[in-house]
Protein backbone atom coordinates (compact mmCIF):
# COMPACT_ATOMS: atom_id res chain seq x y z
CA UNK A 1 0.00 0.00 0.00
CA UNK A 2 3.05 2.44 0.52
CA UNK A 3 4.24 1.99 -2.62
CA UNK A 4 0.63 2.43 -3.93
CA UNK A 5 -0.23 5.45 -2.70
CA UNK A 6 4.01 6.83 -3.22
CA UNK A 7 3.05 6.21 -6.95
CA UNK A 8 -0.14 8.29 -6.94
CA UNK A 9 1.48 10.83 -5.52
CA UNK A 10 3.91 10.79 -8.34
CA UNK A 11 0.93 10.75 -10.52
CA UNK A 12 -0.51 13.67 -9.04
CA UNK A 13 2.37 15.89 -9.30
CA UNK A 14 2.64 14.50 -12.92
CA UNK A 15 -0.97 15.60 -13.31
CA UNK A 16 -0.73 19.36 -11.65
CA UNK A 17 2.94 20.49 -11.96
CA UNK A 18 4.28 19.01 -14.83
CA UNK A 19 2.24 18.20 -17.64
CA UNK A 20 0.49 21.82 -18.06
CA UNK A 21 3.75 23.10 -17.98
CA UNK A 22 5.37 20.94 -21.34
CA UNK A 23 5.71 22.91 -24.21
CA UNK A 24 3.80 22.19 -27.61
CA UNK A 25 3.78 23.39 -31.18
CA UNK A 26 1.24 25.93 -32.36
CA UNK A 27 1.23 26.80 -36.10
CA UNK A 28 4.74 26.05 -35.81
CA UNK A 29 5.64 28.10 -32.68
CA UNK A 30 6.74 26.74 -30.11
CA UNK A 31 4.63 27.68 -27.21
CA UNK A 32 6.13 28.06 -23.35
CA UNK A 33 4.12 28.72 -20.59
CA UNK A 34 4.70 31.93 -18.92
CA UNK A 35 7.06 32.56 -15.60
CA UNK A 36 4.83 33.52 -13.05
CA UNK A 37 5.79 34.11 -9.05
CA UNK A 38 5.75 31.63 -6.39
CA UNK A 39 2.21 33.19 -5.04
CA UNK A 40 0.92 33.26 -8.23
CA UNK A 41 1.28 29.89 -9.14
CA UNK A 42 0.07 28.50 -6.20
CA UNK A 43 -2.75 30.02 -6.98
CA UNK A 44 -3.10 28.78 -9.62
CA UNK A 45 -2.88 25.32 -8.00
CA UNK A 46 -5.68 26.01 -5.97
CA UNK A 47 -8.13 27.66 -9.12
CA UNK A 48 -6.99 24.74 -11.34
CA UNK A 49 -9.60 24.09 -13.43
CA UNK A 50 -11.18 27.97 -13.03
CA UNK A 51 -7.90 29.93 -14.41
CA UNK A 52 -6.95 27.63 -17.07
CA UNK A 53 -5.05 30.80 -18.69
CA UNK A 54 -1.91 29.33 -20.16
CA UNK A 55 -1.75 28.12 -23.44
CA UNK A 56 0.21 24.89 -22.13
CA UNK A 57 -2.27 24.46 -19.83
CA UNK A 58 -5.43 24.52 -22.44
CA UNK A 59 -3.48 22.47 -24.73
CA UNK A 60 -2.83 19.86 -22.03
CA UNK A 61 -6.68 20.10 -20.49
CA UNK A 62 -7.91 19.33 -23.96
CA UNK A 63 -5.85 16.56 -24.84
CA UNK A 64 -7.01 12.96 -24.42
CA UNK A 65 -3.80 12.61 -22.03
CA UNK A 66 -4.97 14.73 -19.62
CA UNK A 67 -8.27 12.05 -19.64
CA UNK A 68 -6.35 9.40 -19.20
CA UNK A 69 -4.73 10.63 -16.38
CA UNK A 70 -8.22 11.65 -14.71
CA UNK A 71 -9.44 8.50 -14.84
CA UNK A 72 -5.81 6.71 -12.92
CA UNK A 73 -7.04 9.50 -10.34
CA UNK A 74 -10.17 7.91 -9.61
CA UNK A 75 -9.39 6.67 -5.99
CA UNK A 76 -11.01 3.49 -6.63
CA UNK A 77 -9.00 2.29 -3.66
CA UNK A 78 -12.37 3.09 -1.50
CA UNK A 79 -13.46 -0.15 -2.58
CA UNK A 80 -10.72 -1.49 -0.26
CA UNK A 81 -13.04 -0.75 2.90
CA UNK A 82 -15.22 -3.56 1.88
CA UNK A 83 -12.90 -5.70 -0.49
CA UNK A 84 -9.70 -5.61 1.43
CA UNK A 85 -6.77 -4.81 -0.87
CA UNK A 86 -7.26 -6.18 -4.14
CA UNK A 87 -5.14 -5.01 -6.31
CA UNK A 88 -8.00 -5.69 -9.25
CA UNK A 89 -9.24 -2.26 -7.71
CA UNK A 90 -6.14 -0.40 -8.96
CA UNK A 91 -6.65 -1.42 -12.60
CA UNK A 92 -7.02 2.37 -13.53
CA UNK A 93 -3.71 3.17 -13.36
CA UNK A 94 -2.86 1.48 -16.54
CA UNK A 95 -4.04 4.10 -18.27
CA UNK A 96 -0.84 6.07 -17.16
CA UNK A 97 1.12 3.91 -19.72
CA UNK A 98 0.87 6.38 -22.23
CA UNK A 99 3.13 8.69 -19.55
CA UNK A 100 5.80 6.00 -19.28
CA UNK A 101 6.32 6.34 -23.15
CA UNK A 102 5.70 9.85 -23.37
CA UNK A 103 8.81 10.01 -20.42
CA UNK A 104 11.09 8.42 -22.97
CA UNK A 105 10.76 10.38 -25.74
CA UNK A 106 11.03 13.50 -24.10
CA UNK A 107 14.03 11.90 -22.68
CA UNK A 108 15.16 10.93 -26.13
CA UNK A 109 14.60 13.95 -27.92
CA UNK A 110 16.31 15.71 -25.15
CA UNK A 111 19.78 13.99 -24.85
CA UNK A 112 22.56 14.07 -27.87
CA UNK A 113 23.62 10.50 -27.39
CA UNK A 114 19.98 8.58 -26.13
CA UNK A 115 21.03 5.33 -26.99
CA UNK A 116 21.61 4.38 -22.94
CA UNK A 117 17.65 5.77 -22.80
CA UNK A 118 16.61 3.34 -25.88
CA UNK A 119 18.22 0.67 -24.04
CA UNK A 120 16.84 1.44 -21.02
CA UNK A 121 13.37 1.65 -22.68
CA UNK A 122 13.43 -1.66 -24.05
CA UNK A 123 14.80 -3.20 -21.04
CA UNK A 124 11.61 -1.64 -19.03
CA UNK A 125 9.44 -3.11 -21.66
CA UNK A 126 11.05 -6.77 -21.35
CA UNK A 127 11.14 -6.68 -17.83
CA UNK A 128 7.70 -5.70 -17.62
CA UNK A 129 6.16 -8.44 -20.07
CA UNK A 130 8.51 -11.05 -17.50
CA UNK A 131 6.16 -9.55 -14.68
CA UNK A 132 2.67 -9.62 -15.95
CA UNK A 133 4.14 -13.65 -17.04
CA UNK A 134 4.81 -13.83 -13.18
CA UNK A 135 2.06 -13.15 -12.17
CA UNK A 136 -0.33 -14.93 -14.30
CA UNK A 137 2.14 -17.62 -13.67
CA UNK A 138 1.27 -17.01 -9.53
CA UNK A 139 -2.34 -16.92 -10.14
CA UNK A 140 -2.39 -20.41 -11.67
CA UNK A 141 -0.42 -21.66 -8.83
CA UNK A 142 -3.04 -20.45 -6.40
CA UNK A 143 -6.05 -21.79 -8.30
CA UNK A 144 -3.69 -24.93 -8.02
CA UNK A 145 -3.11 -25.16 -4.23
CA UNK A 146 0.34 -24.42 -4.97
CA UNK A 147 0.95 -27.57 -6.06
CA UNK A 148 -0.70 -29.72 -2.75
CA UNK A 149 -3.67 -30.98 -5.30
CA UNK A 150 -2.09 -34.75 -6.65
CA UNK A 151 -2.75 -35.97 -10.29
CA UNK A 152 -4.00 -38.90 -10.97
CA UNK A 153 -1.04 -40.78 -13.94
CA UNK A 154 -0.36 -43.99 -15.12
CA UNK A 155 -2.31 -45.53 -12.39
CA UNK A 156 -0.22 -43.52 -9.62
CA UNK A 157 -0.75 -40.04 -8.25
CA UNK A 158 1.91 -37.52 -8.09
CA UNK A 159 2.38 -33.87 -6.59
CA UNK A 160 2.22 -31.25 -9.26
CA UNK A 161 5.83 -29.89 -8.78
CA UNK A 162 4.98 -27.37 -12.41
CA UNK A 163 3.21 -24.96 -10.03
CA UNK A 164 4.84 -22.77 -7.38
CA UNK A 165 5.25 -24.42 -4.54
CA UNK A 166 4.69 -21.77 -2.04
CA UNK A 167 8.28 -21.24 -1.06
CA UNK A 168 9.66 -18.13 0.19
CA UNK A 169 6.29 -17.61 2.32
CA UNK A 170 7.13 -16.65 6.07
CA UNK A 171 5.74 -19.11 8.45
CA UNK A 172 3.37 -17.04 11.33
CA UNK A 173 2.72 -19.46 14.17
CA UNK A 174 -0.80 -18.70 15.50
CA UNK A 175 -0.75 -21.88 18.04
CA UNK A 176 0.72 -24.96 18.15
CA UNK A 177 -2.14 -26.18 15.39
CA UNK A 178 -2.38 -23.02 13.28
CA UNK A 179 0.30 -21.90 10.87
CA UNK A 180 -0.48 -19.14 8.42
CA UNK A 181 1.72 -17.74 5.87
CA UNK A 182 2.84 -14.61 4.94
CA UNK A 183 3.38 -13.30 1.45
CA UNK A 184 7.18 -11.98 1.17
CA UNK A 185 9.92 -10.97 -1.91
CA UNK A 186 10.64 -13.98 -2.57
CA UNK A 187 7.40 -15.20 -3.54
CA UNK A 188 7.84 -12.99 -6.14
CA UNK A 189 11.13 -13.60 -7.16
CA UNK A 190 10.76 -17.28 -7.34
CA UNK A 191 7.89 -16.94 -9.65
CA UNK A 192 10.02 -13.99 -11.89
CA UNK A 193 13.01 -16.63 -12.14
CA UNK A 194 10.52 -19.38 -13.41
CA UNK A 195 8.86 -17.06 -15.97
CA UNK A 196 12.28 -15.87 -17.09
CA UNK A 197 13.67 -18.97 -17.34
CA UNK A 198 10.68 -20.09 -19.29
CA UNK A 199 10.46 -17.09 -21.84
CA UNK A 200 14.76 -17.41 -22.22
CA UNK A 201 13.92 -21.50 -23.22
CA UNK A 202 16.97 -22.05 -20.44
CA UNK A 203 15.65 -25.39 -20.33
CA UNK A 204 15.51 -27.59 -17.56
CA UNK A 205 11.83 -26.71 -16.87
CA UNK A 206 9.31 -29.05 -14.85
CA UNK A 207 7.36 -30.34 -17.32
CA UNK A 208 3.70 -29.18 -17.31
CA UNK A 209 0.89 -31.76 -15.83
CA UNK A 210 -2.56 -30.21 -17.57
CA UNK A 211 -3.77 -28.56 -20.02
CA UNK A 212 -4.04 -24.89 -18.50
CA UNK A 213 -0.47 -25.37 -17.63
CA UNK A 214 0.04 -26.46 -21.28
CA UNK A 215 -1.22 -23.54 -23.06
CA UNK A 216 0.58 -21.57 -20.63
CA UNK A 217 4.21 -23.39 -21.08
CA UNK A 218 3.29 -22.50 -24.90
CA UNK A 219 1.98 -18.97 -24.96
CA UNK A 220 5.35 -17.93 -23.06
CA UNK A 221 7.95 -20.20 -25.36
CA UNK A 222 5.98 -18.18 -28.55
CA UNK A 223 6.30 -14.64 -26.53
CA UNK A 224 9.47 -15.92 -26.03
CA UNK A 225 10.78 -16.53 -29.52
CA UNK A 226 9.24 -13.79 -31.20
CA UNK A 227 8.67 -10.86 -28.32
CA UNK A 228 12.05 -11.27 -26.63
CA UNK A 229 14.04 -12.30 -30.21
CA UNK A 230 12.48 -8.55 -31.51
CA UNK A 231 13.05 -6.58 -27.89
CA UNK A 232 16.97 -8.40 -28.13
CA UNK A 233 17.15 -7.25 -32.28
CA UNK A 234 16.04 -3.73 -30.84
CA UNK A 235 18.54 -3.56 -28.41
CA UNK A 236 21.54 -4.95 -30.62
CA UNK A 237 20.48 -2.11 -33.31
CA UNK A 238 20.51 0.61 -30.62
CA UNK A 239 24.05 -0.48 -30.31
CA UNK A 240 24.89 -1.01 -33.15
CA UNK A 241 24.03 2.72 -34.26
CA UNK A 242 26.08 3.64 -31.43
CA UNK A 243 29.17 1.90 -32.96
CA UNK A 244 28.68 3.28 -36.13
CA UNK A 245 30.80 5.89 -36.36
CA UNK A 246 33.72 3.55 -34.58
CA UNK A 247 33.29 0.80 -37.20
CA UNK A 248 33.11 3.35 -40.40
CA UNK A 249 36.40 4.92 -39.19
CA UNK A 250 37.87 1.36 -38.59
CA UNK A 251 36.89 0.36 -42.35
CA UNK A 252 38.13 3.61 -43.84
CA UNK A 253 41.55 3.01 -41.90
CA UNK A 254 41.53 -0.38 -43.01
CA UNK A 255 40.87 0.43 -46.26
CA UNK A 256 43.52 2.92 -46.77
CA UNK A 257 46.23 1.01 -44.88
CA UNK A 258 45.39 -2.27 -47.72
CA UNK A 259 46.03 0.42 -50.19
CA UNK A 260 49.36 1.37 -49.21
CA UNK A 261 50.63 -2.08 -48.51
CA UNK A 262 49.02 -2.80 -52.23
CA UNK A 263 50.82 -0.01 -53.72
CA UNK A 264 54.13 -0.57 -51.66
CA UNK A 265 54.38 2.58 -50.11
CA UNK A 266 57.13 2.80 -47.43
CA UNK A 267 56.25 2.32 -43.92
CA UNK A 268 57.22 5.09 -42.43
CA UNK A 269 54.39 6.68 -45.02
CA UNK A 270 51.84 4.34 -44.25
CA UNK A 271 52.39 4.80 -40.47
CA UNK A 272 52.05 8.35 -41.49
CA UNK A 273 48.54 7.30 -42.65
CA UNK A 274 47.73 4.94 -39.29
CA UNK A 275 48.74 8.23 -37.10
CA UNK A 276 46.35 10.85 -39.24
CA UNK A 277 43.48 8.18 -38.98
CA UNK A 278 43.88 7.80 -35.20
CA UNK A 279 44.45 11.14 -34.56
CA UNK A 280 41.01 12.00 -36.71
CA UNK A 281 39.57 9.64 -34.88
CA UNK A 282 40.27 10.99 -31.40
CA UNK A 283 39.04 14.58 -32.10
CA UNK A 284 35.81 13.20 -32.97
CA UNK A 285 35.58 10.95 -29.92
CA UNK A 286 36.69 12.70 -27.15
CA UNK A 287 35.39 16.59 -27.81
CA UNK A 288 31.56 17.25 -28.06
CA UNK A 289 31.25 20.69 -28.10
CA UNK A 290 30.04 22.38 -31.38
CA UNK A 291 33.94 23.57 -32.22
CA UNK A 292 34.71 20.01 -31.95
CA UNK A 293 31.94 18.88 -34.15
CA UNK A 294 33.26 20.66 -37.01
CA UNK A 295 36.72 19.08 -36.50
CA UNK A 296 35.55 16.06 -38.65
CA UNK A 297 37.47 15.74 -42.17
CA UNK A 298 34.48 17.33 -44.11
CA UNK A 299 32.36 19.50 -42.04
CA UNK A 300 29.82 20.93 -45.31
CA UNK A 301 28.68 16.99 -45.01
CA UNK A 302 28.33 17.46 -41.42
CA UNK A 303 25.84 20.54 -41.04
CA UNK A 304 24.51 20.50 -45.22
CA UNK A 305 21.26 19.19 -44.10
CA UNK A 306 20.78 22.32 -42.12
CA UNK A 307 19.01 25.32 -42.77
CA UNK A 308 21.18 27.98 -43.99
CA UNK A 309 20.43 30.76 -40.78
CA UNK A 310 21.74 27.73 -38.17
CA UNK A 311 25.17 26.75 -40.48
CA UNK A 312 25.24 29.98 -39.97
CA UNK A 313 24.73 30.56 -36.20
CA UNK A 314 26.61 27.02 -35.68
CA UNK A 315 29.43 28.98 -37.65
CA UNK A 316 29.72 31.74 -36.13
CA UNK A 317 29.82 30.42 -32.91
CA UNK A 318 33.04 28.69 -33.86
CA UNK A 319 35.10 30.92 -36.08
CA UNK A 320 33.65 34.71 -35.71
CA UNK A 321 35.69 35.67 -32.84
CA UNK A 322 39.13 34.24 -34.33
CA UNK A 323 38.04 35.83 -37.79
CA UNK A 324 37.31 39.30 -36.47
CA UNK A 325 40.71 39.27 -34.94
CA UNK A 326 42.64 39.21 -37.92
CA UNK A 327 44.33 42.69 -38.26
CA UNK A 328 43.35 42.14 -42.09
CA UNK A 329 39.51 41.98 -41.50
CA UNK A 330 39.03 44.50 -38.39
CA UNK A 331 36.82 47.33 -39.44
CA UNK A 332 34.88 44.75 -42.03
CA UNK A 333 31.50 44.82 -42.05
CA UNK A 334 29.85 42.02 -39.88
CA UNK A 335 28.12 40.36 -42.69
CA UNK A 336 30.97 40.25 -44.51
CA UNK A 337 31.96 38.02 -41.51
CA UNK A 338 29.40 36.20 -41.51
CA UNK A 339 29.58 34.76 -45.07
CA UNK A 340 33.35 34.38 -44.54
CA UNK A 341 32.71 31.51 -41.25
CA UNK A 342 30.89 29.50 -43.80
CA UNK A 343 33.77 29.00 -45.89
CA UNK A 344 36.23 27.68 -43.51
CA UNK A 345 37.20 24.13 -43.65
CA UNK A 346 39.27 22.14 -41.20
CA UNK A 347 42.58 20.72 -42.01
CA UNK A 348 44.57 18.20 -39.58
CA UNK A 349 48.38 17.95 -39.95
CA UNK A 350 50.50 15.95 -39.05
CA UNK A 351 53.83 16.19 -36.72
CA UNK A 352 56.62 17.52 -38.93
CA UNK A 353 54.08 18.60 -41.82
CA UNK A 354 55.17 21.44 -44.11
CA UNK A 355 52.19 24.19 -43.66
CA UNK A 356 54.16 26.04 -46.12
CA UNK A 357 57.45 26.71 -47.37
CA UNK A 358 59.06 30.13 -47.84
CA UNK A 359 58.66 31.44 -51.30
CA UNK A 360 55.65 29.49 -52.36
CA UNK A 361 52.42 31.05 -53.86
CA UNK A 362 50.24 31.72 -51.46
CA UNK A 363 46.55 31.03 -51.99
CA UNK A 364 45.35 30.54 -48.23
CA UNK A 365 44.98 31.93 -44.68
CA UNK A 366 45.18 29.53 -41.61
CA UNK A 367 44.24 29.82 -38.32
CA UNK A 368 45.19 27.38 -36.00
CA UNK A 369 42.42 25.97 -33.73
CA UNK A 370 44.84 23.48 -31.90
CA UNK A 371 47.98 22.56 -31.74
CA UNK A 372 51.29 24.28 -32.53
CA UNK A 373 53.08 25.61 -35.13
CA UNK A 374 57.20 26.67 -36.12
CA UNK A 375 58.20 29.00 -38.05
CA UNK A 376 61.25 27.78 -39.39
CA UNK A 377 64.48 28.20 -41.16
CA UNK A 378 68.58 27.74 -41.96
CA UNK A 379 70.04 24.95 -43.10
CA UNK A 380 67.18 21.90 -43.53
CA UNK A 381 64.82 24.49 -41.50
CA UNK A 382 66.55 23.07 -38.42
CA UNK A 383 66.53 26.44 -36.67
CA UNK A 384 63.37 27.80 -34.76
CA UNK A 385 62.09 31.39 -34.46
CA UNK A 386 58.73 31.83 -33.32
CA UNK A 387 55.40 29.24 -32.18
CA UNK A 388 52.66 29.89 -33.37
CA UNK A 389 49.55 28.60 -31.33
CA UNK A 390 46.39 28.34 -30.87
CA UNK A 391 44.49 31.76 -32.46
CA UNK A 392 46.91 32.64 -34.35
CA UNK A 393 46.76 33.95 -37.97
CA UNK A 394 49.10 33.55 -41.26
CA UNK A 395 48.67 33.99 -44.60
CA UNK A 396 45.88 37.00 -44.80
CA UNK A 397 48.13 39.21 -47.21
CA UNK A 398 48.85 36.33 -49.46
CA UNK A 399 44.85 36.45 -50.33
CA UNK A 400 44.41 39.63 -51.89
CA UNK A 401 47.68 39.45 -53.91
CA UNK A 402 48.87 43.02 -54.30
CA UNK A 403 51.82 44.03 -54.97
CA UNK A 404 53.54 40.33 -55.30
CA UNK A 405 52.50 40.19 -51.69
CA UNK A 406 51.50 36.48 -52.88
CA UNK A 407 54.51 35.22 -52.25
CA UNK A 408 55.18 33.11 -48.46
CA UNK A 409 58.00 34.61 -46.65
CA UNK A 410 58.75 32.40 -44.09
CA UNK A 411 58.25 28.14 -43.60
CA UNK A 412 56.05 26.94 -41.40
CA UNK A 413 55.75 23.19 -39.83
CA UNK A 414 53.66 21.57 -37.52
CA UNK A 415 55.09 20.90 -34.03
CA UNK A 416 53.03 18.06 -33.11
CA UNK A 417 49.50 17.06 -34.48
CA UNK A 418 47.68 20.70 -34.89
CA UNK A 419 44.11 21.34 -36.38
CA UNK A 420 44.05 24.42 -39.03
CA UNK A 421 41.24 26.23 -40.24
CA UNK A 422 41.66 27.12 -43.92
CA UNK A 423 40.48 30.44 -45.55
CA UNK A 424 41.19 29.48 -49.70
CA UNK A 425 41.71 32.85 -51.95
CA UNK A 426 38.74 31.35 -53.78
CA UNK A 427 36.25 31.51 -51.47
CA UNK A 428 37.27 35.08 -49.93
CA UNK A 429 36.75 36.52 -53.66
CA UNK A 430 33.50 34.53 -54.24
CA UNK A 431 32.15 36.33 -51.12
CA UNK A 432 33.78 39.95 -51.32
CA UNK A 433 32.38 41.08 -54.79
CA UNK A 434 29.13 41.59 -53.08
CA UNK A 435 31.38 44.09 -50.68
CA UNK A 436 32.87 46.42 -52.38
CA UNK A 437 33.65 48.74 -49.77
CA UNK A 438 35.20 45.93 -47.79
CA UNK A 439 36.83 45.24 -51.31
CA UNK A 440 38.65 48.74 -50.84
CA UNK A 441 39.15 48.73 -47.43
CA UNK A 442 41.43 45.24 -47.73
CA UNK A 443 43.54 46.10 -50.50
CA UNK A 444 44.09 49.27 -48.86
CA UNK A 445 45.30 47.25 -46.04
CA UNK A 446 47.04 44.81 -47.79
CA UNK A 447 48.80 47.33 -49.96
């Protein structure tokens, strides 16, 4: 009865807290309900069904959800002063199902990786069907004496052991020639194991003595090979999903790495091609903020299927700050910005890569998003002048090409592995024609 009446509580808040308060879509706005002070909303509380003022709140008093959970708060449970408790009485509250899977979709929809919620979904629904077999399972062992009625077989009589046999009941001495027992856990756990057991065709199951017991032994080997075979399939394709990404990077490695060995390719190269997989690899699995997101070898794949306001924002959120600190685009108009973010693309280097060597054409700007860089030189660019790390800028003047300005005037090489964000002279003149006051502002820099 505790846990009873604990759940109906939960039910109640369920009904008067938190379901007027979800959110819902009207003519495709998003609708909120409104932040109101602590006074004010108990009084609301009180005036439920009088002040129905919110929109959330009409929306949720005229679904058929907020039906369904008026009629698990009929307290049927008065029928317990002349039934006892009967938990037949209580049947109501089924029609709070409909919250259970309402729970895991807002919990799915509301988590970036919900495959430990799918899981735990269809675990809940597996362990639940295992129940209702339990106790269907103890209701035929009552109507069955719990196995003290004998069968009549072969011309002997034997004890039906199929049935529970009542074990895991507490003995309650009344006198020396009354002994009543008392319901406890393992009652129920006994009965749980059997059904289990039964559904999981574990084997080594009493074999059934009638026909009741029959149709039951078949109805749970067929929920058994089909309900728990689809519930397991669901559960291997949640992870499966999950792994994706893992096993598509493992192929592409794999492929690449039979490539190399087919072409004979030196194995300091190919290890070359091992590290730049792993290291991909990494950024993707171990950051998960937006800036990491767009890390991945092709990020217009990544964020194509979006509209072209949130590439935007999602942009922007990464690059603008780095951008608008380039001495080359300070003073730029903000849109020109803008359309500049979306034409980054990430490039991952190596230890010891060549960025660039000193007197090449230049026909891109870098920023480096991680790692560091050396500007090098001397003999075999063994000697070190500067780092270069994370924010900082080469390459701007080489865009605009004034003046033979196109030319790189110093080598740069990766220290260790280092993540670049690439700026082609392509894309900055594809976007600055519709600027042309920016246009003149930058080559008066640049000159």
């Amino acid at each position: 009865l505790v846990l009873d009446y604990t759940c109906d509580l939960i039910y109640l808040i369920d009904m008067l807290v938190i379901k007027p308060r979800l959110r819902f879509m009207k003519g495709g706005i998003s609708v909120v309900r409104r932040r109101r002070n602590t006074y004010q909303f108990l009084e609301e509380i009180t005036s439920y069904l009088q002040k129905a003022r919110d929109e959330t709140l009409k929306n949720y008093l005229m679904s058929s959800g907020f039906k369904l959970d008026l009629i698990a708060m009929i307290p049927t449970d008065i029928i317990y002063m002349y039934s006892g408790p009967t938990p037949i009485w209580r049947l109501n509250k089924l029609t709070k199902i409909p919250s259970f899977w309402q729970l895991f979709d807002l919990l799915d929809n509301s988590f970036s990786s919900p495959s430990v919620i799918r899981v735990t979904r269809t675990l809940s629904y597996m362990i639940y069907i295992i129940h209702c077999n339990s106790c269907i399972y103890y209701l035929l062992s009552a109507w069955q004496a719990f196995g003290q009625i004998a069968y009549h077989e072969n011309g002997k009589w034997y004890l039906n052991k199929w049935v529970y046999n009542n074990q895991g009941y507490l003995q309650n001495t009344i006198d020396s020639n009354i002994r009543i027992g008392i319901p406890s856990g393992n009652a129920y756990i006994r009965c749980f194991y059997f059904t289990a057991a039964v559904a999981t065709s574990t084997g080594n199951n009493p074999a059934p003595t009638n026909v009741i017991e029959y149709v039951y032994m078949t109805c749970s080997w067929m929920m058994g090979v089909f309900v728990f075979a689809l519930l397991l399939g669901q559960i291997r394709d949640i992870v499966s999903n999950a792994n994706r990404t893992r096993e598509e990077y493992r192929r592409q490695m794999d492929m690449a790495l039979s490539e190399c060995k087919r072409l004979g390719l030196p194995k300091e190269l190919t290890n070359r091609v091992r590290d730049w997989f792993i290291y991909t690899w990494e950024q993707q699995k171990t950051l998960g903020t937006a800036e990491s997101t767009l890390l991945i070898s092709d990020e217009k794949k990544l964020i194509e299927k979006l509209p072209l306001k949130l590439q935007t924002d999602l942009a922007l959120s990464v690059h603008y700050n780095t951008l608008s600190k380039v001495q080359l685009f300070q003073d730029c108009d903000r849109a020109l910005l803008r359309d500049l973010v979306l034409k980054l693309r990430p490039v991952i280097f190596l230890p010891g890569d060549m960025i660039c060597k000193k007197g090449d054409v230049g026909k891109e700007m870098y920023i480096v998003n991680q790692g560091v860089l050396q500007v090098v030189g001397g003999e075999n660019n063994q000697t070190v002048f500067a780092e270069l790390t994370q924010g900082s800028v080469f390459g701007e003047i080489s865009l605009l090409a004034i003046g033979g300005n196109n030319r790189r005037t110093a080598s740069i090489r990766a220290k260790g592995y280092t993540t670049l964000f690439v700026l082609a002279k392509e894309d900055l003149n594809d976007v600055i024609k519709y600027y042309p006051q920016a246009q003149a502002l930058l080559k008066r820099k640049a000159a």
